[in-house]
C-alpha atoms as a PDB file:
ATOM      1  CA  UNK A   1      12.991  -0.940 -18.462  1.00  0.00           C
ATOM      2  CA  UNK A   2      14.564  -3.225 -15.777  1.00  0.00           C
ATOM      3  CA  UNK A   3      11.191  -4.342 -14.872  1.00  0.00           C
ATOM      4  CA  UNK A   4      10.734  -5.576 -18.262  1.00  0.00           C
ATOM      5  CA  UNK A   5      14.127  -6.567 -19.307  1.00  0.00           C
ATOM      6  CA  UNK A   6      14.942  -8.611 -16.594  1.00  0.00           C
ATOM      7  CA  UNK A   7      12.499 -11.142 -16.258  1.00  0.00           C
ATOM      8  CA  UNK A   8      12.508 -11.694 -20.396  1.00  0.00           C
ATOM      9  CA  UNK A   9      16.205 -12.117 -20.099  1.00  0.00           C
ATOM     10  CA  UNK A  10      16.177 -14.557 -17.136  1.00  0.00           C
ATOM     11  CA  UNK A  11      13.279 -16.355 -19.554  1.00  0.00           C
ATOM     12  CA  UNK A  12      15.720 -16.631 -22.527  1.00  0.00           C
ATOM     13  CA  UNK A  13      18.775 -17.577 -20.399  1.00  0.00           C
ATOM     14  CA  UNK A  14      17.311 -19.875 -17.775  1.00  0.00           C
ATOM     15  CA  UNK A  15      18.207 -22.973 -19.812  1.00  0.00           C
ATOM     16  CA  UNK A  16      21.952 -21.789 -20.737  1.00  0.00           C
ATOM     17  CA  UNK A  17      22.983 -21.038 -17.172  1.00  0.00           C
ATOM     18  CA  UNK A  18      21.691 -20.158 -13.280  1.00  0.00           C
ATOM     19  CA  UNK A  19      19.842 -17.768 -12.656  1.00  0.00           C
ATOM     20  CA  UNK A  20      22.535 -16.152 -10.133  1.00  0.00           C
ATOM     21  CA  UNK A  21      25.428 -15.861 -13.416  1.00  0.00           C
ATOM     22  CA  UNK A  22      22.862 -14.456 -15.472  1.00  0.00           C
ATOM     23  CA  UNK A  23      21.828 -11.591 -12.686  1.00  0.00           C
ATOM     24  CA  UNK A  24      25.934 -11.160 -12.100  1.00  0.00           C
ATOM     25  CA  UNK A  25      26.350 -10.394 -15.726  1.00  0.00           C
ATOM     26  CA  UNK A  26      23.628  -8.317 -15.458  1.00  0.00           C
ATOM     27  CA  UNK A  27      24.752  -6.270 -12.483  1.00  0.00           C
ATOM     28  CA  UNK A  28      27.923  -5.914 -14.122  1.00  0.00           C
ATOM     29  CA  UNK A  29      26.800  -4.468 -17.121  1.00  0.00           C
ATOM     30  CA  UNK A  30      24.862  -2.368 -14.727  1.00  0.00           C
ATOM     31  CA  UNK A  31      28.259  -0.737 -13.616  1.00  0.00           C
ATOM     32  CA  UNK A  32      29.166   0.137 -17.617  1.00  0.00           C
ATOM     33  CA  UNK A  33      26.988   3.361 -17.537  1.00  0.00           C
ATOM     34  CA  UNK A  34      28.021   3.705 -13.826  1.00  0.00           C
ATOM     35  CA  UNK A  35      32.024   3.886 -14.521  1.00  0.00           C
ATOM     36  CA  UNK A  36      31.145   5.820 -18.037  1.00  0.00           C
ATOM     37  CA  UNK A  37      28.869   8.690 -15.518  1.00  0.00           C
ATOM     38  CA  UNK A  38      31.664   9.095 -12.966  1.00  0.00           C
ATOM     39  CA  UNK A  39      34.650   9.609 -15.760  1.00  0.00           C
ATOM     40  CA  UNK A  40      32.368  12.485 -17.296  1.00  0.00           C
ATOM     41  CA  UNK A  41      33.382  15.744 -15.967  1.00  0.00           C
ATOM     42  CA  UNK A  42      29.931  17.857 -15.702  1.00  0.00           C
ATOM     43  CA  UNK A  43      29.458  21.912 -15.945  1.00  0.00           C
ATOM     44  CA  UNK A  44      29.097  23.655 -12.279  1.00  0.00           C
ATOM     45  CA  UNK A  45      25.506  23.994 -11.206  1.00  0.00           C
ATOM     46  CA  UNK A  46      24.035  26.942 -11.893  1.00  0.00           C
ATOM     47  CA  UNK A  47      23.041  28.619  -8.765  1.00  0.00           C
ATOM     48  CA  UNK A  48      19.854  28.372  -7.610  1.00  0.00           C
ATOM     49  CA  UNK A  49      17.394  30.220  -4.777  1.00  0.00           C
ATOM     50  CA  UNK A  50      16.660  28.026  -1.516  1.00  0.00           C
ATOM     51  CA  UNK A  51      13.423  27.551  -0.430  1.00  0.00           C
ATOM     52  CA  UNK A  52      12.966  29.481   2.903  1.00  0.00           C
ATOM     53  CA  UNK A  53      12.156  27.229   6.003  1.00  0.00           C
ATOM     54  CA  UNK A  54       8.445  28.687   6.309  1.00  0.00           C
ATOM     55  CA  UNK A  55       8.119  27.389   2.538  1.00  0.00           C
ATOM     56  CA  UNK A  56       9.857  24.080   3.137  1.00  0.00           C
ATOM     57  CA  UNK A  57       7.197  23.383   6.184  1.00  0.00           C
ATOM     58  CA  UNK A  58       4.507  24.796   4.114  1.00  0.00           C
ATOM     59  CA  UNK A  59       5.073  22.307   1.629  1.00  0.00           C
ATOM     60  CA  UNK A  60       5.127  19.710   4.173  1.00  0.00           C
ATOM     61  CA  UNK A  61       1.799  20.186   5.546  1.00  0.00           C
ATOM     62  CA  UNK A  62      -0.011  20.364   1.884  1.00  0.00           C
ATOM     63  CA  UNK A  63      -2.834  17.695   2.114  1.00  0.00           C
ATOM     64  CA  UNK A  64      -2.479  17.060  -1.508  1.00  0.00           C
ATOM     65  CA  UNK A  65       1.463  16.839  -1.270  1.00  0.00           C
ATOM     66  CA  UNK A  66       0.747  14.167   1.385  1.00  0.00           C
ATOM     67  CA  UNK A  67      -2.101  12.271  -0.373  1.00  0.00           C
ATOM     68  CA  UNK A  68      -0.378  11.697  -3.113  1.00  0.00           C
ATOM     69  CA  UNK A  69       2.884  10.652  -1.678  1.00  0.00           C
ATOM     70  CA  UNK A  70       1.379   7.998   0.153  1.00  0.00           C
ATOM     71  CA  UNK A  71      -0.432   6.843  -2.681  1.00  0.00           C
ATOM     72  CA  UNK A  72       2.472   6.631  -4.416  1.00  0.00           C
ATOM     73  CA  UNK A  73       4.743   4.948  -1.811  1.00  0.00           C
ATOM     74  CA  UNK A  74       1.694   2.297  -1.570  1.00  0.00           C
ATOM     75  CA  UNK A  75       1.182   2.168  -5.652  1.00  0.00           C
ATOM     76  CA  UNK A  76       4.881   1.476  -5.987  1.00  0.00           C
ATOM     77  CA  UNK A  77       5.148  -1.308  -2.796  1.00  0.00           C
ATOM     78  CA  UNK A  78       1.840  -2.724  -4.147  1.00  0.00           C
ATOM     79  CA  UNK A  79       3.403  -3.074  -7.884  1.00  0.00           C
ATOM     80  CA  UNK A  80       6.500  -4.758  -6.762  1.00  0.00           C
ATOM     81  CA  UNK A  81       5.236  -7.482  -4.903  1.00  0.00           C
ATOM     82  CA  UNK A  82       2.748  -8.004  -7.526  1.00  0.00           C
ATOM     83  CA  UNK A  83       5.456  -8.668  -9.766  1.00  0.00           C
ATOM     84  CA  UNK A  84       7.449 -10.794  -7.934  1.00  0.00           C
ATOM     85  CA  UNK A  85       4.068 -12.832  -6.617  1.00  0.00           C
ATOM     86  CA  UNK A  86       3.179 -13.118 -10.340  1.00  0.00           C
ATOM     87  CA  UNK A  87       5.949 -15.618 -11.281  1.00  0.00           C
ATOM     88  CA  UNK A  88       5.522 -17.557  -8.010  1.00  0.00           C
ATOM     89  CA  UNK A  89       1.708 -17.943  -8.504  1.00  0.00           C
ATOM     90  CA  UNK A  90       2.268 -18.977 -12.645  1.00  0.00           C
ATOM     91  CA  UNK A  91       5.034 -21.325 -11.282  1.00  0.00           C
ATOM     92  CA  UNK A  92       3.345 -23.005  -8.165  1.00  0.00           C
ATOM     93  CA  UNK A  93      -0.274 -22.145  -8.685  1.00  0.00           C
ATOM     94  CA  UNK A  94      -0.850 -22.658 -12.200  1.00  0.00           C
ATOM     95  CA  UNK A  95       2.044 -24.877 -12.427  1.00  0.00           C
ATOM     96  CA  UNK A  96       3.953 -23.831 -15.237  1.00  0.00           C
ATOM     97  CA  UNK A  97       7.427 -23.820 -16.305  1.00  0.00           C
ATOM     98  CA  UNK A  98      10.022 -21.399 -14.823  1.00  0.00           C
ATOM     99  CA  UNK A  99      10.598 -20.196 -18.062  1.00  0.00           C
ATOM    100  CA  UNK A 100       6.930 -19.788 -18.687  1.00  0.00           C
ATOM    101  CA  UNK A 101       6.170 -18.311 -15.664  1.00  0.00           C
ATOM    102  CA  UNK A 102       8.758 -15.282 -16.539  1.00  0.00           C
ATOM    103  CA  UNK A 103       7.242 -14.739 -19.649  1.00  0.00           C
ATOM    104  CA  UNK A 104       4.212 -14.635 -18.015  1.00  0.00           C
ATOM    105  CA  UNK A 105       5.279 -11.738 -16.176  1.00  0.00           C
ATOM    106  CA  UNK A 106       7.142 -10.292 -18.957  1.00  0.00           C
ATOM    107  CA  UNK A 107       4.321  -9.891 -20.889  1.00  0.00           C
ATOM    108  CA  UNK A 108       2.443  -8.590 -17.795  1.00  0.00           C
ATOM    109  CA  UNK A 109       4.700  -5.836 -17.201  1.00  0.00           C
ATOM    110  CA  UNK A 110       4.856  -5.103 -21.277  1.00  0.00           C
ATOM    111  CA  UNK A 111       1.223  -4.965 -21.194  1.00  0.00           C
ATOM    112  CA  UNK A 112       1.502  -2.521 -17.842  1.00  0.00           C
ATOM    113  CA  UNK A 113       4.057  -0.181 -19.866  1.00  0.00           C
ATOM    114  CA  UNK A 114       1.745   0.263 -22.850  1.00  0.00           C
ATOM    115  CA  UNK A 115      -1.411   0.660 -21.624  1.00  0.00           C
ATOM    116  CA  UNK A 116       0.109   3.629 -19.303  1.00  0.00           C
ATOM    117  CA  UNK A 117       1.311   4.993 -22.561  1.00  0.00           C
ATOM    118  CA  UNK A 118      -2.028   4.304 -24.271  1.00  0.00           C
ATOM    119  CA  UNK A 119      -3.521   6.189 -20.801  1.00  0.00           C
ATOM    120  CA  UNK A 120      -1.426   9.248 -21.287  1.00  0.00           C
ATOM    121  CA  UNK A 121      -2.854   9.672 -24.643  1.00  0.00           C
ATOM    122  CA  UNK A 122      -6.509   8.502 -23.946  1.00  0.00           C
ATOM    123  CA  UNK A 123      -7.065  11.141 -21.413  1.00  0.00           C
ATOM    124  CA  UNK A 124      -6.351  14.058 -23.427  1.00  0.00           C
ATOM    125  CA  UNK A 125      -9.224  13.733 -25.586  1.00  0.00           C
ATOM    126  CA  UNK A 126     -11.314  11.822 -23.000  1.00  0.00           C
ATOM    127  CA  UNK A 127     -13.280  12.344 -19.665  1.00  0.00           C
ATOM    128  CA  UNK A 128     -11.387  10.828 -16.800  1.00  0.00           C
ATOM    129  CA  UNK A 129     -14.634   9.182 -15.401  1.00  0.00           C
ATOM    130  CA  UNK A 130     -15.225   7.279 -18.078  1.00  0.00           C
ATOM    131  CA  UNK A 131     -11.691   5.914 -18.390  1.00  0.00           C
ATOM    132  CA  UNK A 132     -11.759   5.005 -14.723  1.00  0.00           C
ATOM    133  CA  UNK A 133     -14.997   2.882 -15.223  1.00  0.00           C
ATOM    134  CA  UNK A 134     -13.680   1.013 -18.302  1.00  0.00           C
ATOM    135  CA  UNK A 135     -10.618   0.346 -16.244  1.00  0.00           C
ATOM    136  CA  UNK A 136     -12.498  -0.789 -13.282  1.00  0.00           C
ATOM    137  CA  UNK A 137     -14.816  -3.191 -15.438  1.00  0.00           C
ATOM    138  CA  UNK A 138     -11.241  -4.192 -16.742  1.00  0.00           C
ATOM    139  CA  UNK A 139     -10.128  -5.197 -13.799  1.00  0.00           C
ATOM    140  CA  UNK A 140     -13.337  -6.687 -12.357  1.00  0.00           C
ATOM    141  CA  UNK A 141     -12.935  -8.998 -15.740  1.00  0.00           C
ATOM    142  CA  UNK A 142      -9.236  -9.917 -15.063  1.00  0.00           C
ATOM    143  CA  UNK A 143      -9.975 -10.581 -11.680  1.00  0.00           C
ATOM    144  CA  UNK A 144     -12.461 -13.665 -13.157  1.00  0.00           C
ATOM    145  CA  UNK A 145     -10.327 -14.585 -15.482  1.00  0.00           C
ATOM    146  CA  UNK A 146      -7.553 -15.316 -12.832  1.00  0.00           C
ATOM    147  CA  UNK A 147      -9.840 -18.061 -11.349  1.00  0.00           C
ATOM    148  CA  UNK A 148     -10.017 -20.137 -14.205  1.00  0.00           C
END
């Protein structure tokens, strides 16, 4: 959500204020639900069994554990400089508005968050080759497009 929200609100508010009062407000509003979680008084845990430490290194040298924790730390890295290089190349490359650049992005990241949703449902019904070849033809496509 912050991924999405922020960028569309800096886009609405640019021309109303600077970009630094509009991400104050928002970081203040950020410390609403913050102040609201540490006045709650929670239930006790529930105890729970501890791995042992032959599990815990067990776990650690899983190949797949490992694989897919480093693809994730490089999916994640990879995603947030996109984002952030997005609006600089709209702005300075393509040469568009702030404002236009943002929603640029905004839309970008929209697009992102449904077709992960439209993912999750797609591959329940369909082969996961298939999907990945689409995508990568996808891809190849919006690659092109980017030059133009």
């Amino acid at each position: 959500m912050g991924a999405l929200s922020i960028p569309t609100t800096l886009a609405w508010l640019v021309h109303y204020t600077s970009y630094q009062q509009i991400l104050a407000i928002i970081g203040l509003v950020c410390l609403l639900p913050i102040i609201l979680f540490l006045s709650i008084t929670f239930p006790a845990r529930h105890p729970t069994i501890s791995p042992t430490l032959h599990e815990s290194i067990h776990r650690i040298r899983d190949v797949h554990l490992i694989t897919f924790g480093l693809f994730l730390l490089f999916h994640s890295g990879v995603e947030g400089v996109l984002n952030n290089w997005c609006a600089l190349f709209m702005e300075e490359g393509k040469s568009l508005s702030p404002r236009l650049a943002l929603t640029t992005l905004s839309i970008f990241i929209l697009s992102l968050t449904f077709t992960r949703l439209l993912l999750s449902l797609l591959l329940r019904t369909v082969a996961a080759l298939p999907v990945l070849l689409i995508s990568l033809l996808l891809l190849l496509l919006g690659l092109l497009s980017i030059q133009w």
